[in-house]
Protein backbone atom coordinates (compact mmCIF):
# COMPACT_ATOMS: atom_id res chain seq x y z
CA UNK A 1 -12.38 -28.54 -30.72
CA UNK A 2 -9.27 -29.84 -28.87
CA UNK A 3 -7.00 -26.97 -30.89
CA UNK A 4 -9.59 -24.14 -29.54
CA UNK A 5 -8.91 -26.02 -26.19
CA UNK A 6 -5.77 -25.51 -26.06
CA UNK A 7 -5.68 -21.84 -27.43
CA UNK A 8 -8.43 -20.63 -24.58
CA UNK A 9 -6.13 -22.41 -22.16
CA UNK A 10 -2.99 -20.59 -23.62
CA UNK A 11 -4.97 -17.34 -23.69
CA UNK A 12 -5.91 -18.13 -20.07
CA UNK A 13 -2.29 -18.28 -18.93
CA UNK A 14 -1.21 -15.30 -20.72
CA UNK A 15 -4.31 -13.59 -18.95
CA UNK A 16 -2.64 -14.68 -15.73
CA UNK A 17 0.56 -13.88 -16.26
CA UNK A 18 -0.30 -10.01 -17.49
CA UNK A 19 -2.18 -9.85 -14.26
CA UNK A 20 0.75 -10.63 -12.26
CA UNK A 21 3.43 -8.99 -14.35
CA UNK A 22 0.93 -5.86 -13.31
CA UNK A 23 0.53 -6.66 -10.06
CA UNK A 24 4.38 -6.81 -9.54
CA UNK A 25 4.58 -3.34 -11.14
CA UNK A 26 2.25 -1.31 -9.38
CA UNK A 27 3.77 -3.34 -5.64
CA UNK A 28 6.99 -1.58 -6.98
CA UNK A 29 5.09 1.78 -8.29
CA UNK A 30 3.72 1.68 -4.72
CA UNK A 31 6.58 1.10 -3.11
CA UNK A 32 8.30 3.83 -4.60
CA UNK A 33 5.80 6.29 -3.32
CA UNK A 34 6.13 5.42 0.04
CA UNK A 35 10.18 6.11 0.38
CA UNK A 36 9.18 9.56 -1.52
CA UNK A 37 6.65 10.01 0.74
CA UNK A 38 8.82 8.86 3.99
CA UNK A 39 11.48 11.30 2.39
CA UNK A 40 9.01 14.25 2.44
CA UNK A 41 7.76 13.22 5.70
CA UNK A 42 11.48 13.19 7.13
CA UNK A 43 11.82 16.69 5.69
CA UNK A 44 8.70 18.64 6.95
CA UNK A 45 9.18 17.12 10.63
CA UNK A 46 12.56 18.56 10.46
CA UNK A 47 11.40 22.22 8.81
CA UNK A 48 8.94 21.64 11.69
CA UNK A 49 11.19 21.74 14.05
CA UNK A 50 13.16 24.40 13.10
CA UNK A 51 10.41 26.68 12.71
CA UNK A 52 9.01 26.34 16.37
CA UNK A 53 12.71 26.54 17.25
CA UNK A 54 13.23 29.68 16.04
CA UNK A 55 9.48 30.52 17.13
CA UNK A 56 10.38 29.21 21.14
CA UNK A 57 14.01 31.14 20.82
């Protein structure tokens, strides 16, 4: 009884740890798509504004 204690317990805290191991790699997955995203956003303000520049001129 005591040994399958300990073993659920152990399973627990592996269970627990997995989670967060995950959790810290989709925070960095995520984080990762917003600089791409920024990047892209960067990029089509600045396409934008050379298209109703040469529109305007």
């Amino acid at each position: 009884m005591e040994k399958e204690y300990r073993q659920e317990k152990r399973d627990i805290r592996d269970l627990m740890q997995e989670n967060a191991d995950n959790r810290e790699s989709s925070r960095a997955s995520a984080r990762v798509a917003v600089e791409r995203n920024n990047r892209s956003l960067t990029s089509n303000r600045q396409t934008l504004r050379t298209l109703q520049g040469e529109l305007q001129g």
